[in-house]
Protein backbone atom coordinates (compact mmCIF):
# COMPACT_ATOMS: atom_id res chain seq x y z
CA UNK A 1 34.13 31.89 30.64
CA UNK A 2 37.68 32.69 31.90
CA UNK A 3 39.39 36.01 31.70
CA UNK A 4 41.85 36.96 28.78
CA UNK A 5 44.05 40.31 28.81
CA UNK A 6 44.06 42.11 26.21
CA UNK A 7 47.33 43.86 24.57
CA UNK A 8 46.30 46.90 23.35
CA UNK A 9 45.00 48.35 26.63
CA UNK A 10 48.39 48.85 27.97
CA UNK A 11 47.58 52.16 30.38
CA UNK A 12 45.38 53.89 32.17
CA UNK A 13 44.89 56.45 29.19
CA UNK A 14 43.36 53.78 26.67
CA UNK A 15 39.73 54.89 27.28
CA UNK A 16 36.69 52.48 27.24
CA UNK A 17 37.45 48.54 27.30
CA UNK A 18 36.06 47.55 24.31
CA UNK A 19 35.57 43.99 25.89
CA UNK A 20 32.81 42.77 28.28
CA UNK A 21 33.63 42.11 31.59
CA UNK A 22 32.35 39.19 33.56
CA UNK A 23 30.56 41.98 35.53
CA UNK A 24 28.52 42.91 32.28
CA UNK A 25 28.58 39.32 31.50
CA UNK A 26 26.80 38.47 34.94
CA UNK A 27 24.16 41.67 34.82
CA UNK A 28 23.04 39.93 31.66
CA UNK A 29 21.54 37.38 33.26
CA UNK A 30 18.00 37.82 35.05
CA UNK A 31 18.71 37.11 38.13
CA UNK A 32 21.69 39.01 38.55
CA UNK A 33 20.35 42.04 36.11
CA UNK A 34 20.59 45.63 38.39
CA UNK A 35 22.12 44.15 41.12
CA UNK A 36 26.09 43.83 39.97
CA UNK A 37 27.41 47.23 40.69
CA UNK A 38 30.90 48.75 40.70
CA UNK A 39 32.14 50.74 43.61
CA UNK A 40 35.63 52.01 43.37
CA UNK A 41 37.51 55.36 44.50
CA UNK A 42 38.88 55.75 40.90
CA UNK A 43 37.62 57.18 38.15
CA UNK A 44 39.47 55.10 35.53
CA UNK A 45 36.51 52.56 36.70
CA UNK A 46 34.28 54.15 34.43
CA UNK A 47 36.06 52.98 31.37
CA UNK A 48 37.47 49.86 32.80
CA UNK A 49 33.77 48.74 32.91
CA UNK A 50 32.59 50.77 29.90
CA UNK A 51 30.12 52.95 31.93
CA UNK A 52 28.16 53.68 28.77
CA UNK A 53 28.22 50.28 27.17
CA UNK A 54 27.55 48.18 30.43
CA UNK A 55 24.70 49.97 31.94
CA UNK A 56 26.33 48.69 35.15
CA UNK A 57 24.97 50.18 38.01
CA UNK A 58 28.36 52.44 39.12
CA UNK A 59 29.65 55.18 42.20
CA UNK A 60 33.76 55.42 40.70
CA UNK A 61 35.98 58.75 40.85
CA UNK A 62 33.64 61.73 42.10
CA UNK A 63 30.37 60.80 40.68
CA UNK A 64 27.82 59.59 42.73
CA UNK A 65 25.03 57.45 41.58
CA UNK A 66 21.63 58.79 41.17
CA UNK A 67 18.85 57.86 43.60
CA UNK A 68 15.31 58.69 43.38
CA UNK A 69 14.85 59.73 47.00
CA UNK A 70 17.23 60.49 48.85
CA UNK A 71 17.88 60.14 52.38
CA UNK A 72 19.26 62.77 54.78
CA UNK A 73 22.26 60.78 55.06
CA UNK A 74 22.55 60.60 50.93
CA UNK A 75 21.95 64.18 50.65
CA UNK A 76 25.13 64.79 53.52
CA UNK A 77 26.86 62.59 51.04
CA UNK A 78 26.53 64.67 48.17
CA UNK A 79 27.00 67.80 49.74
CA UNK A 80 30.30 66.22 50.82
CA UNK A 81 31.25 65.27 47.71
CA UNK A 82 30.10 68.82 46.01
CA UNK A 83 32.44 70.65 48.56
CA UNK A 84 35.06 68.79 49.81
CA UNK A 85 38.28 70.59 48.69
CA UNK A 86 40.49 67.38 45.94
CA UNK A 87 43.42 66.31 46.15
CA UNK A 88 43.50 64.58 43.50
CA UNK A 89 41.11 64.90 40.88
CA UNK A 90 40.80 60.89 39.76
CA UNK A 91 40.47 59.38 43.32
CA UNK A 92 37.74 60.09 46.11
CA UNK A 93 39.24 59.84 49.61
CA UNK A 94 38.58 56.27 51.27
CA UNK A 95 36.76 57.67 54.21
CA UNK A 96 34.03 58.92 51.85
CA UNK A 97 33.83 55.21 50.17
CA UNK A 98 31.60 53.73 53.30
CA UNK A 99 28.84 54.93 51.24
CA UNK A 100 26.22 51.88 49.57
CA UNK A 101 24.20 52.51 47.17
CA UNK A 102 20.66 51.01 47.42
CA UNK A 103 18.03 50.69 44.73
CA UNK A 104 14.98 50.73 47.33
């Protein structure tokens, strides 16, 4: 498998890729499944990876993933995220992006 571009996607406007991505490609496979996640500060992620297509586990942009239980220091997290004041509406601030998600 080797990468290909793809001419119609030609900005950040396009919306959902309608192409797999070797990430989706790789979570297909069992050993891999639920463990290839996306982490990015921009929310143009989401359709870059086709959020709702990939079922890739993803924190892009402002959204945080969901956990079951969260810690103290997930809940500070979110609270941060709920009420920081942004900048800019598409990118979360880098000092915020120390975060990992964990499925445990």
């Amino acid at each position: 498998m080797h990468g290909i571009s793809n001419d119609a996607i030609d900005s950040n406007a396009f919306g959902p890729n309608p192409n797999p991505t070797v990430f989706e490609w790789l979570n297909k496979f069992d050993e891999f499944h639920g463990k290839v996640a996306i982490y990015g500060t921009w929310n143009v992620y989401d359709n870059i990876f086709n959020r709702s297509r990939s079922g890739l586990v993803m924190q892009t942009g402002w959204v945080l993933p969901q956990k079951a239980h969260e810690t103290p220091r997930d809940a500070l997290l979110r609270e941060l995220y709920e009420t920081t004041t942004r900048f800019d509406e598409e990118d979360v601030d880098n000092s915020f992006c120390r975060y990992r998600f964990s499925t445990t």
